[in-house]
N, C-alpha and C. Protein backbone atom coordinates (compact mmCIF):
# COMPACT_ATOMS: atom_id res chain seq x y z
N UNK A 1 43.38 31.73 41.69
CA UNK A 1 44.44 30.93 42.25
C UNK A 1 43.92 29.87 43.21
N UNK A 2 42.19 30.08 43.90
CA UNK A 2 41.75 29.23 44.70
C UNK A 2 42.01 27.50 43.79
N UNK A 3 41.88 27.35 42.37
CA UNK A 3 41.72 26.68 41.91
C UNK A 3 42.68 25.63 41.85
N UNK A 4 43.96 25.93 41.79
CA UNK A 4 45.08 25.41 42.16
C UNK A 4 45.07 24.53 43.50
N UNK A 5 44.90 24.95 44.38
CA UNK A 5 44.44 24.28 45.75
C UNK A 5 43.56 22.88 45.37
N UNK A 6 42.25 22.90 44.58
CA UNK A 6 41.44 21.52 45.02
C UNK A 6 42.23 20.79 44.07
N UNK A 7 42.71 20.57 43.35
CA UNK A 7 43.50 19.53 43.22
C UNK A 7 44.36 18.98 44.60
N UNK A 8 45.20 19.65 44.87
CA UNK A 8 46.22 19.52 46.29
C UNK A 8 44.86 18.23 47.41
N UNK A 9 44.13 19.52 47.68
CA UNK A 9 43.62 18.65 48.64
C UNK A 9 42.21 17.33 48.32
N UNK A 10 42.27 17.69 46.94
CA UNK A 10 41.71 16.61 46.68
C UNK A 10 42.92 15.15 46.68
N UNK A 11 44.11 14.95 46.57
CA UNK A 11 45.38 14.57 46.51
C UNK A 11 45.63 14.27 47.71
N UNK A 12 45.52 14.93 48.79
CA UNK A 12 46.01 14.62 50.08
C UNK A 12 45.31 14.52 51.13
N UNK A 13 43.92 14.51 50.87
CA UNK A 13 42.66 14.87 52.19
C UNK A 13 41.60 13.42 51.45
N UNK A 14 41.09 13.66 50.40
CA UNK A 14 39.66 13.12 49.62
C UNK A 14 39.88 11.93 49.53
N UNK A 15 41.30 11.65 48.57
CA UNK A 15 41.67 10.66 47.78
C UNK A 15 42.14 9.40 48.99
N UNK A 16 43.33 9.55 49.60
CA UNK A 16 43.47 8.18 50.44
C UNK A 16 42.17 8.59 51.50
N UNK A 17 41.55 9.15 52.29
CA UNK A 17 40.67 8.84 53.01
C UNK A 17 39.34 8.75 53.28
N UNK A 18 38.80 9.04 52.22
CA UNK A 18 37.43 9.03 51.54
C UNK A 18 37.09 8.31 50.15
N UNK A 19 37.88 8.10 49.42
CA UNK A 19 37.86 7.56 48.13
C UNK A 19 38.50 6.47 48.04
N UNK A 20 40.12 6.01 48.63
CA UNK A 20 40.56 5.02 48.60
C UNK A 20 39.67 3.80 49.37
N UNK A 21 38.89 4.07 50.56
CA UNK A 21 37.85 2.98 51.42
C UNK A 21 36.59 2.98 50.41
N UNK A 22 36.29 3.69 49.42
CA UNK A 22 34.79 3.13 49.15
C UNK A 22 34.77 2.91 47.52
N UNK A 23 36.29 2.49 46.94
CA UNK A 23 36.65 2.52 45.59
C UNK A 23 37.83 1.86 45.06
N UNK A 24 37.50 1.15 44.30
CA UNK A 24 38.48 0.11 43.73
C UNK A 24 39.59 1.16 42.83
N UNK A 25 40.22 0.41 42.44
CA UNK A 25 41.34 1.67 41.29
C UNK A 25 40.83 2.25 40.41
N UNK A 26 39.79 1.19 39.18
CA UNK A 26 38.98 1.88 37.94
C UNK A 26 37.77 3.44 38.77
N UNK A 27 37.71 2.67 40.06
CA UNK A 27 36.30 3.76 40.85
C UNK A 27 37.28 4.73 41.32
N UNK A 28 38.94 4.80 42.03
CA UNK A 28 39.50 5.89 42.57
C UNK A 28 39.59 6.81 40.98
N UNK A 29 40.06 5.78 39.60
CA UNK A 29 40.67 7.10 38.78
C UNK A 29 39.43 8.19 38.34
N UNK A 30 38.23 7.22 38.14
CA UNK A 30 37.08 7.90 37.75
C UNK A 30 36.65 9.01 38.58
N UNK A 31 36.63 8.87 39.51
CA UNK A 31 36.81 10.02 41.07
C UNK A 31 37.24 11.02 40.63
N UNK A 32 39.00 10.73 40.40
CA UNK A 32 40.02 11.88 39.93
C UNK A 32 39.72 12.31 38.74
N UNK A 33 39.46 11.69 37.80
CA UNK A 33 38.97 12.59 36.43
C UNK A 33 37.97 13.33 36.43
N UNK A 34 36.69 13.06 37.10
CA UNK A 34 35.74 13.65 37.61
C UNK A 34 35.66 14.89 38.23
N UNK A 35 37.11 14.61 39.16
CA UNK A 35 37.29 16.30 40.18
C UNK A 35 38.14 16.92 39.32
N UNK A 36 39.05 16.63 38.14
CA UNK A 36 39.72 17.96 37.30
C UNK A 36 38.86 18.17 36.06
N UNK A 37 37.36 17.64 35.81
CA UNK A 37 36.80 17.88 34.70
C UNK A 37 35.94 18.86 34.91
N UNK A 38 35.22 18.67 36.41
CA UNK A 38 34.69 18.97 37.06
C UNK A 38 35.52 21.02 37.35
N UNK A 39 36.37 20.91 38.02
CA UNK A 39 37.55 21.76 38.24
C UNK A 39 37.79 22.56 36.86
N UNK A 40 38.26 22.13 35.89
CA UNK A 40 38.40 22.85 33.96
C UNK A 40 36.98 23.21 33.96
N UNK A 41 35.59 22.88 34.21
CA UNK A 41 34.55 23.51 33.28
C UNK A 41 34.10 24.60 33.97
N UNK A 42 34.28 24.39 35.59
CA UNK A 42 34.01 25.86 36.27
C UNK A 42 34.78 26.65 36.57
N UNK A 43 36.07 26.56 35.82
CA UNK A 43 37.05 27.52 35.58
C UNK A 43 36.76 28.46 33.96
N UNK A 44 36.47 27.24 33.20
CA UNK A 44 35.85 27.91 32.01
C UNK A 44 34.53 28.88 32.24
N UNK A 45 33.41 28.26 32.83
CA UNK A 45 32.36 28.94 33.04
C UNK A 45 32.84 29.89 33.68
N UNK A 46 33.28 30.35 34.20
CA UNK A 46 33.84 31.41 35.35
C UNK A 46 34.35 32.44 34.52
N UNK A 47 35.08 32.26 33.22
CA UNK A 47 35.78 33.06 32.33
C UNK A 47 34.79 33.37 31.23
N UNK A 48 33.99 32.67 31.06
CA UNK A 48 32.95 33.44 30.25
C UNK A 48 32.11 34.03 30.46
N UNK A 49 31.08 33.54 31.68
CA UNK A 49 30.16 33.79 31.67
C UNK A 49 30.24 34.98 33.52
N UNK A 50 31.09 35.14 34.02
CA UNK A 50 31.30 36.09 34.98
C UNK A 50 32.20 37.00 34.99
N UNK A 51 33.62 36.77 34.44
CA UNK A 51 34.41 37.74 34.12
C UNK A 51 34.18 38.41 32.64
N UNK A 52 33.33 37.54 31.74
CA UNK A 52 32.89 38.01 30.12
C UNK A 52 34.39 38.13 29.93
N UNK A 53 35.15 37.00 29.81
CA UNK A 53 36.09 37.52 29.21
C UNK A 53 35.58 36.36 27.69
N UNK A 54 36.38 36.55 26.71
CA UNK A 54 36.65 35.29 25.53
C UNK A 54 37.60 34.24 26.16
N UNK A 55 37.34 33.02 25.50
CA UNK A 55 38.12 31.98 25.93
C UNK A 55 39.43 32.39 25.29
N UNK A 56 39.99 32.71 24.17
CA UNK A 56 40.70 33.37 23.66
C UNK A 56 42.10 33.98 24.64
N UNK A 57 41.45 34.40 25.81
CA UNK A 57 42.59 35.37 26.84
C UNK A 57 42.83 34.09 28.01
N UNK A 58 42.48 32.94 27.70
CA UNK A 58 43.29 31.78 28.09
C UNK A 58 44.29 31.01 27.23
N UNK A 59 43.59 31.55 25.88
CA UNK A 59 44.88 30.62 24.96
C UNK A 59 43.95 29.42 24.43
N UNK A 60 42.42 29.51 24.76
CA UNK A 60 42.05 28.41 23.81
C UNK A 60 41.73 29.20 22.34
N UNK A 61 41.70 28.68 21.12
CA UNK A 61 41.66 28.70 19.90
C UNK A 61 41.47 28.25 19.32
N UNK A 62 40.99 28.62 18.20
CA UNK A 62 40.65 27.43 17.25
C UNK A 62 42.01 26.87 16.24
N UNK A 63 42.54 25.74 16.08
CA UNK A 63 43.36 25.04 15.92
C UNK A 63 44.11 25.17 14.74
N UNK A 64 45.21 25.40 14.61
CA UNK A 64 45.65 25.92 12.80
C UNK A 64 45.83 24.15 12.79
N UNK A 65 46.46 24.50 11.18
CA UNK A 65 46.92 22.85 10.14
C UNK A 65 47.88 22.32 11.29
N UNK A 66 49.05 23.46 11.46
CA UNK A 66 49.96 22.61 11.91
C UNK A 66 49.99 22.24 12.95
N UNK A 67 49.07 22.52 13.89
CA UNK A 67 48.89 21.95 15.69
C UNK A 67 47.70 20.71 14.65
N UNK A 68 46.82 20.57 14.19
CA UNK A 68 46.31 19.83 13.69
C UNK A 68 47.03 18.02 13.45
N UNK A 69 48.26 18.48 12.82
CA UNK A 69 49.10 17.53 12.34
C UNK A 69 50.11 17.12 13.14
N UNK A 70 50.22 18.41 14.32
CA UNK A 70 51.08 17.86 15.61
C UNK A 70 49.56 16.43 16.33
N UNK A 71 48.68 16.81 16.45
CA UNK A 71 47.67 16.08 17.39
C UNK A 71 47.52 14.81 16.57
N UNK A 72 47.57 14.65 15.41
CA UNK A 72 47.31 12.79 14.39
C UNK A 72 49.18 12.30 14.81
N UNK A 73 49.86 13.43 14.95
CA UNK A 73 51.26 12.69 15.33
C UNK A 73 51.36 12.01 16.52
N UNK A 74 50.75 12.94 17.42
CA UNK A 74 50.78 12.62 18.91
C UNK A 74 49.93 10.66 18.80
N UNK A 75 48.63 11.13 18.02
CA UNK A 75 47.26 10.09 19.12
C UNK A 75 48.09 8.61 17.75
N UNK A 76 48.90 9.15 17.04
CA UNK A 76 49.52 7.59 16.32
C UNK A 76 51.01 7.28 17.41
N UNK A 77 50.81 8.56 17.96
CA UNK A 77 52.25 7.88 19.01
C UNK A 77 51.50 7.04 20.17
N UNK A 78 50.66 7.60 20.85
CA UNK A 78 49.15 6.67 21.40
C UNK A 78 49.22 5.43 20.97
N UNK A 79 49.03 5.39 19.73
CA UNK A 79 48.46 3.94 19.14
C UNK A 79 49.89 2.59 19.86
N UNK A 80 50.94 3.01 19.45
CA UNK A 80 51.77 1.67 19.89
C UNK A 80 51.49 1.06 21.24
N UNK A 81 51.45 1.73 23.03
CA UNK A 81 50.91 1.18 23.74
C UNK A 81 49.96 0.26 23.99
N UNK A 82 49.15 0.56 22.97
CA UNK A 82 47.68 0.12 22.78
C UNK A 82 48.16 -1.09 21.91
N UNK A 83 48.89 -0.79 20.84
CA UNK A 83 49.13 -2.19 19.97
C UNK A 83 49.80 -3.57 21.15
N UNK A 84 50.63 -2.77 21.63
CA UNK A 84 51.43 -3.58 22.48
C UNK A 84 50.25 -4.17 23.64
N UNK A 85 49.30 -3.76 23.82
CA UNK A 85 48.71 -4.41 24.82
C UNK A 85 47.90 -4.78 23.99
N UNK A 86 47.30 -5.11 23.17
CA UNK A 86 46.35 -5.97 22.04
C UNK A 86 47.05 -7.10 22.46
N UNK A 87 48.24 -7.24 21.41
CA UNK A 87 48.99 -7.99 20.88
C UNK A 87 49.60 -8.72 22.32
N UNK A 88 49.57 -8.01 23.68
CA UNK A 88 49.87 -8.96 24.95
C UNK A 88 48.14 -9.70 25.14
N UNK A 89 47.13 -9.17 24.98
CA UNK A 89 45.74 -10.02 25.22
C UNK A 89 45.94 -11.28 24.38
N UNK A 90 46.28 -10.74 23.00
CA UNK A 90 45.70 -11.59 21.96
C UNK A 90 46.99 -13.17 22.52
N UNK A 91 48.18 -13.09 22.74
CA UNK A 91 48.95 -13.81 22.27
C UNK A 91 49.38 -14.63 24.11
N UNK A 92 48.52 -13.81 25.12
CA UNK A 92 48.85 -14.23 26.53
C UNK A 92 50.25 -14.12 27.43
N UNK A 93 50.81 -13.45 26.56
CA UNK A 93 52.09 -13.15 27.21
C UNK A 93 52.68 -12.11 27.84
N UNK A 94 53.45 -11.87 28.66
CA UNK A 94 53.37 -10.38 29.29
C UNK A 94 53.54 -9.39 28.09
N UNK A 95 53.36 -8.03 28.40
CA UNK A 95 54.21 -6.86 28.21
C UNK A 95 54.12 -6.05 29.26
N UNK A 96 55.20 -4.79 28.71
CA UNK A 96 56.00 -4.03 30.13
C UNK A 96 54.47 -3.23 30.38
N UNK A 97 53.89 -2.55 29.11
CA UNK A 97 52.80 -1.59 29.41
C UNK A 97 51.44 -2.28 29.69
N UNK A 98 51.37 -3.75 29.27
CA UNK A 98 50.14 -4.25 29.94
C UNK A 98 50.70 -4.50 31.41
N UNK A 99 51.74 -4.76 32.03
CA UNK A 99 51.89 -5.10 33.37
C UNK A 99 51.55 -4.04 34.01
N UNK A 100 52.17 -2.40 33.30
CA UNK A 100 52.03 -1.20 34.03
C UNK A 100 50.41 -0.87 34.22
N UNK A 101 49.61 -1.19 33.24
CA UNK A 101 48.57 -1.02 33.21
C UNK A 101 47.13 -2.22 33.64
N UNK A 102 47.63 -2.92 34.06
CA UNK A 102 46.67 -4.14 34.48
C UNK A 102 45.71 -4.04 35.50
N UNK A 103 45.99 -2.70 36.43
CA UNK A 103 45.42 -2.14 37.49
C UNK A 103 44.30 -1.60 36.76
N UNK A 104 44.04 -1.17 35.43
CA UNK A 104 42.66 -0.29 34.82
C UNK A 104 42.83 -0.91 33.65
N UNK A 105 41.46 -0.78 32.93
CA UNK A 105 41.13 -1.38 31.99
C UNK A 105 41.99 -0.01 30.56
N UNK A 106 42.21 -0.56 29.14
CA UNK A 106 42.84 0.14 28.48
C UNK A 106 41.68 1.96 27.98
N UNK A 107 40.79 1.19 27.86
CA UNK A 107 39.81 2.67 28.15
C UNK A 107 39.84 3.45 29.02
N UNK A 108 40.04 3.19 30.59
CA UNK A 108 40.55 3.84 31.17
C UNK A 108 41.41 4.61 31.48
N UNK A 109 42.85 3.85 30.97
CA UNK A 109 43.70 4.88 30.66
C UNK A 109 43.69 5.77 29.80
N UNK A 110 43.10 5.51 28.61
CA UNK A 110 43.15 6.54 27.39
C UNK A 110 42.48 7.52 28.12
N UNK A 111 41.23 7.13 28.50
CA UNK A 111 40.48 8.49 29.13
C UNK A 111 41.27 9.66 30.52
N UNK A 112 42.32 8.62 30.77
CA UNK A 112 43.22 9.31 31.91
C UNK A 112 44.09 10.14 31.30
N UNK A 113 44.61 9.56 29.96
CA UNK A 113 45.63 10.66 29.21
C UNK A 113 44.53 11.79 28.90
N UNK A 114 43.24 11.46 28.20
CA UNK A 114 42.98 13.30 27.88
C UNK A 114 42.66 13.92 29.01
N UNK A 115 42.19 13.52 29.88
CA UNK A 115 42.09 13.72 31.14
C UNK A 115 43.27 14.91 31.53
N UNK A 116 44.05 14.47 31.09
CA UNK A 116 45.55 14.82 32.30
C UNK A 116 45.54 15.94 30.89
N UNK A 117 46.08 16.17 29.52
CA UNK A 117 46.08 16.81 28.61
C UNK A 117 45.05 18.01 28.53
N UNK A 118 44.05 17.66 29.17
CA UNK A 118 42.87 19.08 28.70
C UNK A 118 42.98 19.99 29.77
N UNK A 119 42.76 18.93 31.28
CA UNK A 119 42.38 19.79 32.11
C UNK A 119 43.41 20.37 33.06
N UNK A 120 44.94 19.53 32.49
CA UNK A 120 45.88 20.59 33.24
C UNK A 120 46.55 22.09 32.41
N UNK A 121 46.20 21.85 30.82
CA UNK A 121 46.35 22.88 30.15
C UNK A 121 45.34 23.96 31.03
N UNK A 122 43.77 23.89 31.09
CA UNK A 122 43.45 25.08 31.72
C UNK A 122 43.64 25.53 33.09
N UNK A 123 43.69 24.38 33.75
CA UNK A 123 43.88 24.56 35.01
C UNK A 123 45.26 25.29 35.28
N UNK A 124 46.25 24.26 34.98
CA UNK A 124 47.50 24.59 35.63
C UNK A 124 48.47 25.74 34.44
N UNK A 125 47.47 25.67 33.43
CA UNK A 125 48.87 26.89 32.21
C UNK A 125 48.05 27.63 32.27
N UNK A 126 47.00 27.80 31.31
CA UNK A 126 45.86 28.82 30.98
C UNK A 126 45.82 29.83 32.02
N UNK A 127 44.81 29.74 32.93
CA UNK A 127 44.21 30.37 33.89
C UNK A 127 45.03 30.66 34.54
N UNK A 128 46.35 30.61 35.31
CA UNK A 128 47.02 31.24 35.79
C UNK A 128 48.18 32.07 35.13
N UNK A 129 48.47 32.23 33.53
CA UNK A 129 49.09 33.01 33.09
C UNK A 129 47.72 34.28 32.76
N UNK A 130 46.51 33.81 32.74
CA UNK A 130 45.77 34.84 32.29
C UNK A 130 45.57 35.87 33.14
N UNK A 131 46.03 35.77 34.16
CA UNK A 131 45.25 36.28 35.27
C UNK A 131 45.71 37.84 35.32
């Protein structure tokens, strides 16, 4: 349950007063992805290799067809944002999701969605129903 916590105070202690003075937005998100990737792998290591449990008694698995075909549904629902901000580079004109996103480059965000997708599944579902 300690684990739950460094997010928090990475959120309310790290982030505006240590990270916001020595980091632009692309350098604060990289920060934050860093501390929940960081956060998911020594939660994983922790479950394998000290409690010996299987990843399995968190709920990771190996993937049937149909979560398969849920995930090409999902990353083509992905794709329109991305079209829409092409198609705002290519043609110079606003859009709503290039305005929302103009603060980070479009790689950045993608890497912020799996970001947010992997490591709050173990963090915040996994590991605390396993417990």
């Amino acid at each position: 349950m300690c684990a739950l916590g460094v997010p928090l105070l990475y959120a309310l202690v790290l982030d505006p007063y240590v990270v916001a003075d020595a980091a632009g937005p692309t350098g604060r998100a990289a920060v934050g992805y860093a501390v929940m990737w960081t956060l998911a792998g020594t939660l994983l290591i922790l479950t394998v290799f000290v409690e010996r449990r299987p990843l399995s008694t968190i709920g990771l698995r190996r993937p049937s067809l149909a979560l398969l075909g849920v995930g090409v549904g999902v990353a083509l629902s992905l794709l329109v944002p991305l079209v829409s901000v092409v198609i705002a580079a290519v043609r110079g004109g606003p859009s709503g999701v290039a305005d929302m996103s103009s603060a980070n480059a479009p790689w950045m965000l993608a890497i912020g969605i799996v970001t947010a997708a992997v490591t709050e599944e173990v963090v915040f579902r996994a590991m605390p129903l396993s417990g």
